[in-house]
C-alpha atoms as a PDB file:
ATOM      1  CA  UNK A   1       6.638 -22.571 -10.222  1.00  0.00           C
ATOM      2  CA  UNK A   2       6.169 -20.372 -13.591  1.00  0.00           C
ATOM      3  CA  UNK A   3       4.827 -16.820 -12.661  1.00  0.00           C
ATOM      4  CA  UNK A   4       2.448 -15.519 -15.262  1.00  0.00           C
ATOM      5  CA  UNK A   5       2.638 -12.257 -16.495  1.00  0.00           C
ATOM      6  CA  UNK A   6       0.171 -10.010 -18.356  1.00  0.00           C
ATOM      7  CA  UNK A   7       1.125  -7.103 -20.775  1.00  0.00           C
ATOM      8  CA  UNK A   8      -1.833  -4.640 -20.450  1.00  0.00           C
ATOM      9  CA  UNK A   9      -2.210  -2.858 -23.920  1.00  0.00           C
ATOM     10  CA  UNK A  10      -5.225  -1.079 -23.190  1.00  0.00           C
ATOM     11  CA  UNK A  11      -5.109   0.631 -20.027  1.00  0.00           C
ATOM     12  CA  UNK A  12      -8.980   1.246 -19.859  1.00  0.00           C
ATOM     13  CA  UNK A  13      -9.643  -2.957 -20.021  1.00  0.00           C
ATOM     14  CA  UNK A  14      -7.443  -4.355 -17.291  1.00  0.00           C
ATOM     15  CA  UNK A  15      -8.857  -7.197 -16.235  1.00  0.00           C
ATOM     16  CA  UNK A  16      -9.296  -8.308 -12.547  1.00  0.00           C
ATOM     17  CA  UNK A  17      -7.264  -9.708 -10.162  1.00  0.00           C
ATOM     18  CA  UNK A  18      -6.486 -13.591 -11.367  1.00  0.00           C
ATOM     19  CA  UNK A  19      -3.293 -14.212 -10.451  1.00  0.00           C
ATOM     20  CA  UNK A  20      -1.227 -12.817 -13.118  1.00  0.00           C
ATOM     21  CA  UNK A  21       0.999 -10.494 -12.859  1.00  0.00           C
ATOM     22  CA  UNK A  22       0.126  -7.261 -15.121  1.00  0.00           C
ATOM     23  CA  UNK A  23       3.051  -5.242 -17.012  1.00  0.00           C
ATOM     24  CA  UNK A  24       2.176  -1.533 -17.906  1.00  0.00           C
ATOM     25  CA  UNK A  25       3.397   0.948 -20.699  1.00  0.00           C
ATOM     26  CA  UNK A  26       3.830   4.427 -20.696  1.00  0.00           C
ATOM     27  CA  UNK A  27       0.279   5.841 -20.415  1.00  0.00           C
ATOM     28  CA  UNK A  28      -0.230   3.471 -17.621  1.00  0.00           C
ATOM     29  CA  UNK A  29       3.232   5.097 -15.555  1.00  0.00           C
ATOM     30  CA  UNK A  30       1.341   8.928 -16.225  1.00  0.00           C
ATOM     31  CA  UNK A  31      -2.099   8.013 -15.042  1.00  0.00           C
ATOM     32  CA  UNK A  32      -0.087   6.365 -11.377  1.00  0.00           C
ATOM     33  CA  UNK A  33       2.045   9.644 -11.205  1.00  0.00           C
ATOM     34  CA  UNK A  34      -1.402  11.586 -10.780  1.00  0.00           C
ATOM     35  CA  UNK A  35      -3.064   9.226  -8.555  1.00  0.00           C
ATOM     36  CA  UNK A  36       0.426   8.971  -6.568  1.00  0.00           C
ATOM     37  CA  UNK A  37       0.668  12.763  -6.339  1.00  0.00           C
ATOM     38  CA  UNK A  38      -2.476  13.149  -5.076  1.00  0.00           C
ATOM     39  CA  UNK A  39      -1.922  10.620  -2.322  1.00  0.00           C
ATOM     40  CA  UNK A  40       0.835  12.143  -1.083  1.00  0.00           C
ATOM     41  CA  UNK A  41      -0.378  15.738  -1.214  1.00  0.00           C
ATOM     42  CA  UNK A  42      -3.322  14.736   1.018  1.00  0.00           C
ATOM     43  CA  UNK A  43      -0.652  13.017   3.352  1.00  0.00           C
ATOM     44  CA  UNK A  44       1.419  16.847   3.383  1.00  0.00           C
ATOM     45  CA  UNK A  45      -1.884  18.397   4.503  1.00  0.00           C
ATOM     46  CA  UNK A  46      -2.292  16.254   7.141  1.00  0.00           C
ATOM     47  CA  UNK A  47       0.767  17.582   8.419  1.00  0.00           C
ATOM     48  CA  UNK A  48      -0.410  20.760  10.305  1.00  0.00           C
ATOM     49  CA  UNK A  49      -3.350  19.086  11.200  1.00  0.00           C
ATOM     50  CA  UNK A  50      -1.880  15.703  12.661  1.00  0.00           C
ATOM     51  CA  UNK A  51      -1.541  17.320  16.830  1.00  0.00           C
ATOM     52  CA  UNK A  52      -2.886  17.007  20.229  1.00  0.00           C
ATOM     53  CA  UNK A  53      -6.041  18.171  20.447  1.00  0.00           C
ATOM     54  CA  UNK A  54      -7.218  16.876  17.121  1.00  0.00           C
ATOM     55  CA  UNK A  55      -9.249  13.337  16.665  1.00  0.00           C
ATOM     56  CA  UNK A  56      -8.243  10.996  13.568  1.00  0.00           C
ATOM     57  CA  UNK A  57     -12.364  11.272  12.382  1.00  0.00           C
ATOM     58  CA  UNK A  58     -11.442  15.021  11.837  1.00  0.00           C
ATOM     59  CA  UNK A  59      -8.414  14.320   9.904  1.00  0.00           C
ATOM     60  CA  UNK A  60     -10.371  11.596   7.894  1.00  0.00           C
ATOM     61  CA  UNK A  61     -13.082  14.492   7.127  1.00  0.00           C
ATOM     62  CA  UNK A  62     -10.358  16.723   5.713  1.00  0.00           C
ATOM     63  CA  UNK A  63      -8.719  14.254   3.911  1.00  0.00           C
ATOM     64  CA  UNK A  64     -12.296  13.146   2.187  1.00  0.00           C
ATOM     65  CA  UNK A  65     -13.158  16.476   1.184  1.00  0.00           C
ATOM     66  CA  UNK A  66      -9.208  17.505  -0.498  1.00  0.00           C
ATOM     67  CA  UNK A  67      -9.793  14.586  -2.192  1.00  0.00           C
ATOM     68  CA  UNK A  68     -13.280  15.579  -3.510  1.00  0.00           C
ATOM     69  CA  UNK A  69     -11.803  18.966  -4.149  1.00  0.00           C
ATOM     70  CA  UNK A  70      -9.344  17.832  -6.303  1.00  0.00           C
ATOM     71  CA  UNK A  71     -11.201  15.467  -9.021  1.00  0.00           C
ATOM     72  CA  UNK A  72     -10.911  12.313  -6.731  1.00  0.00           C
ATOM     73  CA  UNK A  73     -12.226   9.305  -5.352  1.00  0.00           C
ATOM     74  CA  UNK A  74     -11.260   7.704  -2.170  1.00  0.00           C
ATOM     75  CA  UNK A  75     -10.934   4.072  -2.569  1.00  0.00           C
ATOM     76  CA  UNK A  76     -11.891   3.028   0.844  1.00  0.00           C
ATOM     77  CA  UNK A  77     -14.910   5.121   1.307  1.00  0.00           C
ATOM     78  CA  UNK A  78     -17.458   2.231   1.378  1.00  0.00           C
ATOM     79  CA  UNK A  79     -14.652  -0.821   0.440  1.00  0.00           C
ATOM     80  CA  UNK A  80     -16.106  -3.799   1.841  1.00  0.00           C
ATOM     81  CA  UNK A  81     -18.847  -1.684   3.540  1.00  0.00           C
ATOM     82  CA  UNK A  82     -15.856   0.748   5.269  1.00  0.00           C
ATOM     83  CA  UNK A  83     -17.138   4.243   5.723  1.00  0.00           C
ATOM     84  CA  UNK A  84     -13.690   5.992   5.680  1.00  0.00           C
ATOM     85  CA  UNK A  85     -11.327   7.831   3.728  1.00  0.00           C
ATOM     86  CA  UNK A  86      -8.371   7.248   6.048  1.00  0.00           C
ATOM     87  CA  UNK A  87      -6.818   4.245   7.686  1.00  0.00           C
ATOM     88  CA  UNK A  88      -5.300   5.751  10.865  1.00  0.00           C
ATOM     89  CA  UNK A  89      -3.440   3.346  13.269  1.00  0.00           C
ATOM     90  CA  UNK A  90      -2.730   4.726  16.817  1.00  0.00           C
ATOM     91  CA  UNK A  91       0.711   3.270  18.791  1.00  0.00           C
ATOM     92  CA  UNK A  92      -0.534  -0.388  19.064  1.00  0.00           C
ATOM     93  CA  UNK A  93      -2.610  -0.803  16.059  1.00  0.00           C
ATOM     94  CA  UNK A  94      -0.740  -2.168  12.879  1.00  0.00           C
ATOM     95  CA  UNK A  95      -3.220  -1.489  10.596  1.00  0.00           C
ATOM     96  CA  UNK A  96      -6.623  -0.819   9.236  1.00  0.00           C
ATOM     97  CA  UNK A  97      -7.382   1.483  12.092  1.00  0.00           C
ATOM     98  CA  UNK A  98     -10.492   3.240  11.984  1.00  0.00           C
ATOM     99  CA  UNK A  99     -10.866   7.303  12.520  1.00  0.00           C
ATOM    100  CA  UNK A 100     -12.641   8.037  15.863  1.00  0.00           C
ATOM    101  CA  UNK A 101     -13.628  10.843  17.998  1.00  0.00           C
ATOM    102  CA  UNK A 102     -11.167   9.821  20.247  1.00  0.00           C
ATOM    103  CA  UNK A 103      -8.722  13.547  20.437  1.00  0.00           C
ATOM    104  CA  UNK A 104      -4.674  12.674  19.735  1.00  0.00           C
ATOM    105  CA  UNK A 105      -2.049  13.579  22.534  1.00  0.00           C
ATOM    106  CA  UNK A 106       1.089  14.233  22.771  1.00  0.00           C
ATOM    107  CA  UNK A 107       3.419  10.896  22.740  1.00  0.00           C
ATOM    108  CA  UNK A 108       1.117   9.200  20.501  1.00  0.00           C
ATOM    109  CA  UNK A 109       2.337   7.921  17.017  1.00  0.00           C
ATOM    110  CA  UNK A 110      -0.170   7.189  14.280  1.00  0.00           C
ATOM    111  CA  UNK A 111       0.252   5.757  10.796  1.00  0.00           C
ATOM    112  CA  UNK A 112      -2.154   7.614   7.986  1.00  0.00           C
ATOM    113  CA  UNK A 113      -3.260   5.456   5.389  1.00  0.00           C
ATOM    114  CA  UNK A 114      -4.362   6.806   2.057  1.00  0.00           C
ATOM    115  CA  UNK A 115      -5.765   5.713  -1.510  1.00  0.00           C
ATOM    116  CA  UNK A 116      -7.304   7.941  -4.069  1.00  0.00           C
ATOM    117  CA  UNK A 117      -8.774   6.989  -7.480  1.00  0.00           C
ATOM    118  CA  UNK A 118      -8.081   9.686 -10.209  1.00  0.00           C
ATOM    119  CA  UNK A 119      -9.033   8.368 -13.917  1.00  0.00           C
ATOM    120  CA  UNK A 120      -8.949   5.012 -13.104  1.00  0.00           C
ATOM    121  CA  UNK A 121      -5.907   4.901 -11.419  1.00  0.00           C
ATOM    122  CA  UNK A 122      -5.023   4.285  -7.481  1.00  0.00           C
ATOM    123  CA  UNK A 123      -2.267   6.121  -5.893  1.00  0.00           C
ATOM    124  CA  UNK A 124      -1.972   4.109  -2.069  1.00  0.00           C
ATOM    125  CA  UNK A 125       0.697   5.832   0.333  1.00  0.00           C
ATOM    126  CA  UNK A 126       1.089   6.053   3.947  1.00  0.00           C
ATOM    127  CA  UNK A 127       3.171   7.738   6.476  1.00  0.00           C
ATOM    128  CA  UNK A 128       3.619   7.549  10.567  1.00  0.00           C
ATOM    129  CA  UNK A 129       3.116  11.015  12.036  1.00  0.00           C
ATOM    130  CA  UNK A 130       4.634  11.770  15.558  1.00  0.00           C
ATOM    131  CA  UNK A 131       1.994  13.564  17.793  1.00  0.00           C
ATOM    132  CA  UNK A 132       3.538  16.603  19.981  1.00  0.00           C
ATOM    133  CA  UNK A 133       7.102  15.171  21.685  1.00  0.00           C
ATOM    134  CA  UNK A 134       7.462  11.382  21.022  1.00  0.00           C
ATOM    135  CA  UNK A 135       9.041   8.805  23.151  1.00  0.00           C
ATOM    136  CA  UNK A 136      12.253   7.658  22.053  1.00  0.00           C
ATOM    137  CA  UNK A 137      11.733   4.811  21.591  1.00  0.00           C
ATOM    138  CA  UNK A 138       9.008   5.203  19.193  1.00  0.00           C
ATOM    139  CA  UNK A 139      11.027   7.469  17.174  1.00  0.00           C
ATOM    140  CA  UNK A 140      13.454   4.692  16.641  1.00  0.00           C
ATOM    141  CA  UNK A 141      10.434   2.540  15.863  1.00  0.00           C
ATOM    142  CA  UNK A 142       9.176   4.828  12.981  1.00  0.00           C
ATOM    143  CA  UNK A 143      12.980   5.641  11.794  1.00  0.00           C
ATOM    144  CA  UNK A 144      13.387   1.818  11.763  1.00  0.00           C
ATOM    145  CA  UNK A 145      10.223   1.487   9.558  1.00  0.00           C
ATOM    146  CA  UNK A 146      11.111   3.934   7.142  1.00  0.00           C
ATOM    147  CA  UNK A 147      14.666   2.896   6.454  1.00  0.00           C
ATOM    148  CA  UNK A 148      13.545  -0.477   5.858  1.00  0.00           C
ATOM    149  CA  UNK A 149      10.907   0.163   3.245  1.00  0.00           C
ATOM    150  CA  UNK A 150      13.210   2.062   1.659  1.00  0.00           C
ATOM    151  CA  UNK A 151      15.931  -0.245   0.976  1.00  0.00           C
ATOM    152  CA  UNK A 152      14.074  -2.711   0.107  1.00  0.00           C
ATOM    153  CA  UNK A 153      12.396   0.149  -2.613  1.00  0.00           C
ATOM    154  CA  UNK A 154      16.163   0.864  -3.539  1.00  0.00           C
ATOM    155  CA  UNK A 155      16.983  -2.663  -4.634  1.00  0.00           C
ATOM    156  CA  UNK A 156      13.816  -2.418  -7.314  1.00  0.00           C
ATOM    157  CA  UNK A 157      15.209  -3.560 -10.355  1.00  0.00           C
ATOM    158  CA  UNK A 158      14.348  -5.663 -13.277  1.00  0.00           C
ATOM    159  CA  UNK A 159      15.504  -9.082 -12.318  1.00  0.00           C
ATOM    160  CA  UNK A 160      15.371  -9.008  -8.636  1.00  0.00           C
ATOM    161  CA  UNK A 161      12.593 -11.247  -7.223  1.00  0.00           C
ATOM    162  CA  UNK A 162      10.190 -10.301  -4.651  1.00  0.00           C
ATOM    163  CA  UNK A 163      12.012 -12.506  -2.235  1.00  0.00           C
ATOM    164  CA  UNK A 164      15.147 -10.380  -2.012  1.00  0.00           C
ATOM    165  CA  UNK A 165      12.598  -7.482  -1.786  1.00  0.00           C
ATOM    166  CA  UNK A 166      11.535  -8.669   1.225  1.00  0.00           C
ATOM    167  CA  UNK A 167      15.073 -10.434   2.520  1.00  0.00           C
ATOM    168  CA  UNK A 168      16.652  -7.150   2.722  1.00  0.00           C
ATOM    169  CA  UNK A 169      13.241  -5.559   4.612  1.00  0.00           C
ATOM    170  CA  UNK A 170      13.203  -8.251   7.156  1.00  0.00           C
ATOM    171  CA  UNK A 171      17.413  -8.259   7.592  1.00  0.00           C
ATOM    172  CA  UNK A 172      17.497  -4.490   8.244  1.00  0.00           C
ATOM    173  CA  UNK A 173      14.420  -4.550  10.744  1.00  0.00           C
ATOM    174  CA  UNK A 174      16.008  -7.449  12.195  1.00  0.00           C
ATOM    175  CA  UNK A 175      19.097  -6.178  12.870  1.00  0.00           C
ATOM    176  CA  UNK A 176      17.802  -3.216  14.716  1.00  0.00           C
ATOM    177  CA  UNK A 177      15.325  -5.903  16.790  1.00  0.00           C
ATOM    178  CA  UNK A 178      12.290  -4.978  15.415  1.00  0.00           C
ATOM    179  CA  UNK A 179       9.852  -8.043  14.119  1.00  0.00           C
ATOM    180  CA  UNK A 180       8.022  -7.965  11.105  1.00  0.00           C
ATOM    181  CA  UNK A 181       4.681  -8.270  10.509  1.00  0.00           C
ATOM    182  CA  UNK A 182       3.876 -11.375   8.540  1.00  0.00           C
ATOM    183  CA  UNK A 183      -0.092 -11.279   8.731  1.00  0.00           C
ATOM    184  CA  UNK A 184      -0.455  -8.369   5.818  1.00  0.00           C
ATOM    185  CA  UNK A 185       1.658  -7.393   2.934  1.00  0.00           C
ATOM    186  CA  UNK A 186       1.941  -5.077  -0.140  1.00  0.00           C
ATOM    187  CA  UNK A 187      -0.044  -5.898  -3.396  1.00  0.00           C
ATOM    188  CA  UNK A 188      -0.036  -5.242  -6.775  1.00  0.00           C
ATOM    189  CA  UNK A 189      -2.578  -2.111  -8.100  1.00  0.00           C
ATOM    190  CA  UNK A 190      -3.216   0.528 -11.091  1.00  0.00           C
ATOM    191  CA  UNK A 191      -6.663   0.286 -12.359  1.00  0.00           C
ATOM    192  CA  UNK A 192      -6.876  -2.324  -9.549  1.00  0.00           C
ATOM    193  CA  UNK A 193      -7.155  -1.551  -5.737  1.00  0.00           C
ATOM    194  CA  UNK A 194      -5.373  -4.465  -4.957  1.00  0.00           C
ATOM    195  CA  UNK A 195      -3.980  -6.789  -7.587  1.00  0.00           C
ATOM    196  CA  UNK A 196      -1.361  -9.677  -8.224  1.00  0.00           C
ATOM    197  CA  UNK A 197       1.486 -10.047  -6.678  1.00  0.00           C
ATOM    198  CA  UNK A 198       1.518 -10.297  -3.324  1.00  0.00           C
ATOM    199  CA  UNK A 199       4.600  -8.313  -1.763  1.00  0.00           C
ATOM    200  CA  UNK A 200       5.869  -9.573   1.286  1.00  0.00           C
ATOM    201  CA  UNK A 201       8.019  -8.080   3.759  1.00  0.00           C
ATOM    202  CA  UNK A 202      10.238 -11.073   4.271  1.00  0.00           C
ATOM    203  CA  UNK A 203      11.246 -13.636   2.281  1.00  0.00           C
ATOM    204  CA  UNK A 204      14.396 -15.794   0.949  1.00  0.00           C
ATOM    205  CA  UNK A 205      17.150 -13.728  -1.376  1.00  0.00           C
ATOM    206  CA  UNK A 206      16.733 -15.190  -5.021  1.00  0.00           C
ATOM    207  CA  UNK A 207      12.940 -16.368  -4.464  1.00  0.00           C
ATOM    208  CA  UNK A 208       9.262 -15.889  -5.863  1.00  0.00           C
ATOM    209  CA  UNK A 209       7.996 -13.691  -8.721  1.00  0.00           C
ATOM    210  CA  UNK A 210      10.801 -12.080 -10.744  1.00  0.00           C
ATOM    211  CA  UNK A 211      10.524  -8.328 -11.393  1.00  0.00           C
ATOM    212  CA  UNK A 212       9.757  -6.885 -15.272  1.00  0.00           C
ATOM    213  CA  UNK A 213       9.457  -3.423 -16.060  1.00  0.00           C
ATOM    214  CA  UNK A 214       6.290  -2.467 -15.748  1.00  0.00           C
ATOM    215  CA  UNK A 215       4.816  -3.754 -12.820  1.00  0.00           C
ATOM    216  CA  UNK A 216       3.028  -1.476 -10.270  1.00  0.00           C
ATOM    217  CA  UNK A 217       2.896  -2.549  -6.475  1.00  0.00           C
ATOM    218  CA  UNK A 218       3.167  -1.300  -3.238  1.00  0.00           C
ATOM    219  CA  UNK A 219       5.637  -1.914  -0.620  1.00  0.00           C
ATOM    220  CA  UNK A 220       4.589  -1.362   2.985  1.00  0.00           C
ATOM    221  CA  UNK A 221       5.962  -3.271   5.754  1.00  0.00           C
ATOM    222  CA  UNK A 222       5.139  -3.242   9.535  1.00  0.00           C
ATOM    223  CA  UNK A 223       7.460  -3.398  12.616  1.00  0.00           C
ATOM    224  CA  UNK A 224       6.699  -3.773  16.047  1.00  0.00           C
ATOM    225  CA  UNK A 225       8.778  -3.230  18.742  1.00  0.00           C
ATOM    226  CA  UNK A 226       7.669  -6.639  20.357  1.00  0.00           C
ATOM    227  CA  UNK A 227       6.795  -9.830  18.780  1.00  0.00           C
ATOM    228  CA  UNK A 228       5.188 -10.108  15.254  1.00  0.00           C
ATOM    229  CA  UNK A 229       2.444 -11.436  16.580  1.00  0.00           C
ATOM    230  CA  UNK A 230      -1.100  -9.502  15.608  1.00  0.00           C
ATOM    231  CA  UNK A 231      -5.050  -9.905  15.712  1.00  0.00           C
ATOM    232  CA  UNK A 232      -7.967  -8.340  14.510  1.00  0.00           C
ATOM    233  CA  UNK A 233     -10.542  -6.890  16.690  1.00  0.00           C
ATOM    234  CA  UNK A 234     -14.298  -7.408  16.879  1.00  0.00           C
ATOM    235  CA  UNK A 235     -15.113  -4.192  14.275  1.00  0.00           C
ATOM    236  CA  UNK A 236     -13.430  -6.269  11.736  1.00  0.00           C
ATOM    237  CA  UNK A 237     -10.817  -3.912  10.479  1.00  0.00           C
ATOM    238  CA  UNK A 238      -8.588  -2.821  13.681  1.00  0.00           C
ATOM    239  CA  UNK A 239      -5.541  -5.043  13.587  1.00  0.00           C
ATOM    240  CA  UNK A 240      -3.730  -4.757  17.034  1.00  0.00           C
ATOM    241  CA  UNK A 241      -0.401  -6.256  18.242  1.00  0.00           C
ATOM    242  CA  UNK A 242      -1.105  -9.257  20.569  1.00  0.00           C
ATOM    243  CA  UNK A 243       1.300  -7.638  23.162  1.00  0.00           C
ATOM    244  CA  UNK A 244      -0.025  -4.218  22.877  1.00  0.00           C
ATOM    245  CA  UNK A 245       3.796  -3.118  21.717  1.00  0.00           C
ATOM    246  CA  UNK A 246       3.988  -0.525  19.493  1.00  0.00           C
ATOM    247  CA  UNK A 247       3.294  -0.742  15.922  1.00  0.00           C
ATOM    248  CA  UNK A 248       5.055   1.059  12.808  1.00  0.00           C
ATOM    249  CA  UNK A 249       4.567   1.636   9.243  1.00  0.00           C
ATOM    250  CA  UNK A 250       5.563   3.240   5.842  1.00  0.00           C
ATOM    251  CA  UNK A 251       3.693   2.727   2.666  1.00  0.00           C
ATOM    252  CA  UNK A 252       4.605   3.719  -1.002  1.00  0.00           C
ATOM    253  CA  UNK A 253       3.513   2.711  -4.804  1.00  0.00           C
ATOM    254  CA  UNK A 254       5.995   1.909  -7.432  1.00  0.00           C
ATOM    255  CA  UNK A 255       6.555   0.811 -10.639  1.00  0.00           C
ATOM    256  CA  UNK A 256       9.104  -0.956 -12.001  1.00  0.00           C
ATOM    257  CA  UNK A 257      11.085   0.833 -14.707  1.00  0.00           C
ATOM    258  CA  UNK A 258      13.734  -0.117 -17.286  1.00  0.00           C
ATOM    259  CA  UNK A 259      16.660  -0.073 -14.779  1.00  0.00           C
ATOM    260  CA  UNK A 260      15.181   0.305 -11.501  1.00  0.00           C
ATOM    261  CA  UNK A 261      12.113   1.908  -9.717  1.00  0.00           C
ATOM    262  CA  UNK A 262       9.574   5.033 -10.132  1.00  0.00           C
ATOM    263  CA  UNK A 263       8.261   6.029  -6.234  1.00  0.00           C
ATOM    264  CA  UNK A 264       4.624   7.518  -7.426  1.00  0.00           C
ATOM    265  CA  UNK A 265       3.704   8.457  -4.159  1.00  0.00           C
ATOM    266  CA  UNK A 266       6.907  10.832  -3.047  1.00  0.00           C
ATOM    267  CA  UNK A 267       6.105  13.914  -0.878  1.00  0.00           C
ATOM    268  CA  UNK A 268       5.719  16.917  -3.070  1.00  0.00           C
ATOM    269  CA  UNK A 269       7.082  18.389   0.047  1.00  0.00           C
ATOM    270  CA  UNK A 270       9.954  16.173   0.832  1.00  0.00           C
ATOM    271  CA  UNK A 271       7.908  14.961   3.547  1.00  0.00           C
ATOM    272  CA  UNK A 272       8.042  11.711   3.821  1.00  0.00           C
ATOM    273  CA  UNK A 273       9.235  10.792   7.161  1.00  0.00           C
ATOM    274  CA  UNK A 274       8.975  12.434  10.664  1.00  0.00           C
ATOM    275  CA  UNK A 275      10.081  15.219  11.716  1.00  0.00           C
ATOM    276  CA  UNK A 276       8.119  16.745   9.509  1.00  0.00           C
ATOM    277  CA  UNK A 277       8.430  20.875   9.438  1.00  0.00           C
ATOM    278  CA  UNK A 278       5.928  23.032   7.040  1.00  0.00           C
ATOM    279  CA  UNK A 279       8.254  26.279   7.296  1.00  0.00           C
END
């Protein structure tokens, strides 16, 4: 099957998502270094903020207003008819969980999920925080998570196809006996929430779209500690794991460059994976 691919030369008439793939020049990589930046300084905040004691809705409220504070949209706030600026996913949730007034304790693990528009362009980042002393077990979990996005992020290169991408996600979390997630997956953005290609987080070394410099995606997989299996709950958003094991995940946007990847959505902080320390 022949991918189509789409050169954007003006960055302020992308079109919408119809299957092809778009390829983006060098205004295009400045305007997702803002949006990315943001992201992940609204992630660093949450740092200090992310303990027992605290509920997710109050971490969604600060979240909404540093973004307001700093020139910016959030892109959920009213997606679809969601009223939220955060995703936050609690232990068994895998993903689209919504803030609540319910307060965090220690133990829990929760995966903050973030995208901000600046000019135009969407910067889309999570990260799992670790409330007060986690479990072992869930600190493998989220170390497990991390690792994997990343080297599947490392092997970004012109050339590579999104199949290997996702071979080498699903071999390391594999390995380590966590399951991957196969009900959601990364996606293409920019001027775009959610654009072409689909990114999964398995797949078959050598197969689907081939990478070009240029393209903008994210890469976000999920692990649970028990089966893959998952299902969405009543509200329409909350995606749960059918066994009620715990649930992982690590999100970052990238472009692909002229010999291998951009991360937009790096911690200004070097924060980007529990423990996190703000000394």
């Amino acid at each position: 099957m022949t991918t189509a691919y789409e050169t954007v030369t003006d960055i302020d008439t992308a079109s919408p998502r119809d299957g092809r793939i778009k390829l983006h020049g060098p205004e295009a990589f400045e305007g997702m270094r803002k949006a990315g930046s943001l992201a992940a300084e609204i992630l660093d905040m949450l740092v200090e903020h992310a303990r027992p004691g605290n509920t997710t809705a109050y971490l969604d409220k600060l979240a909404r207003e540093y973004a307001f504070d700093h020139g910016s949209m959030p892109a959920t706030l009213f997606y679809r008819g969601y009223r939220h600026s955060l995703c936050t996913s609690l232990n068994h949730v895998v993903c689209h969980g919504i803030p609540g007034p319910k307060p965090l304790k220690s133990g829990d693990i929760v995966n903050i999920d973030v995208t901000v528009v600046v000019d135009g362009w969407h910067g889309d980042t999570s990260r799992m925080y670790t409330i007060g002393e986690p479990r072992r077990k869930a600190e493998l979990l989220v170390d497990t998570t991390y690792e994997a996005m990343m080297a599947g992020i490392n092997a970004i290169k012109p050339g590579v196809t999104l199949g290997t991408i996702g071979a080498i996600i699903q071999e390391y979390a594999e390995e380590r006996r966590c399951s991957i997630v196969r009900d959601f997956c990364g996606h293409g953005l920019g001027q775009n929430f959610h654009d072409s290609p689909n990114v999964l987080h398995f797949g078959e070394h050598g197969e689907g779209p081939e990478l070009k410099e240029g393209m903008f995606f994210t890469v976000e997989p999920m692990l649970n500690l028990g089966r893959a299996d998952v299902k969405v709950l009543s509200d329409g958003w909350t995606a749960v794991t059918r066994d009620k094991s715990l649930s992982a995940q690590f999100e970052h946007s990238v472009g692909v460059t002229a010999d291998g990847v951009e991360i937009f959505t790096k911690s200004p902080k070097g924060l980007d994976k529990p423990p996190y320390s703000t000394n």
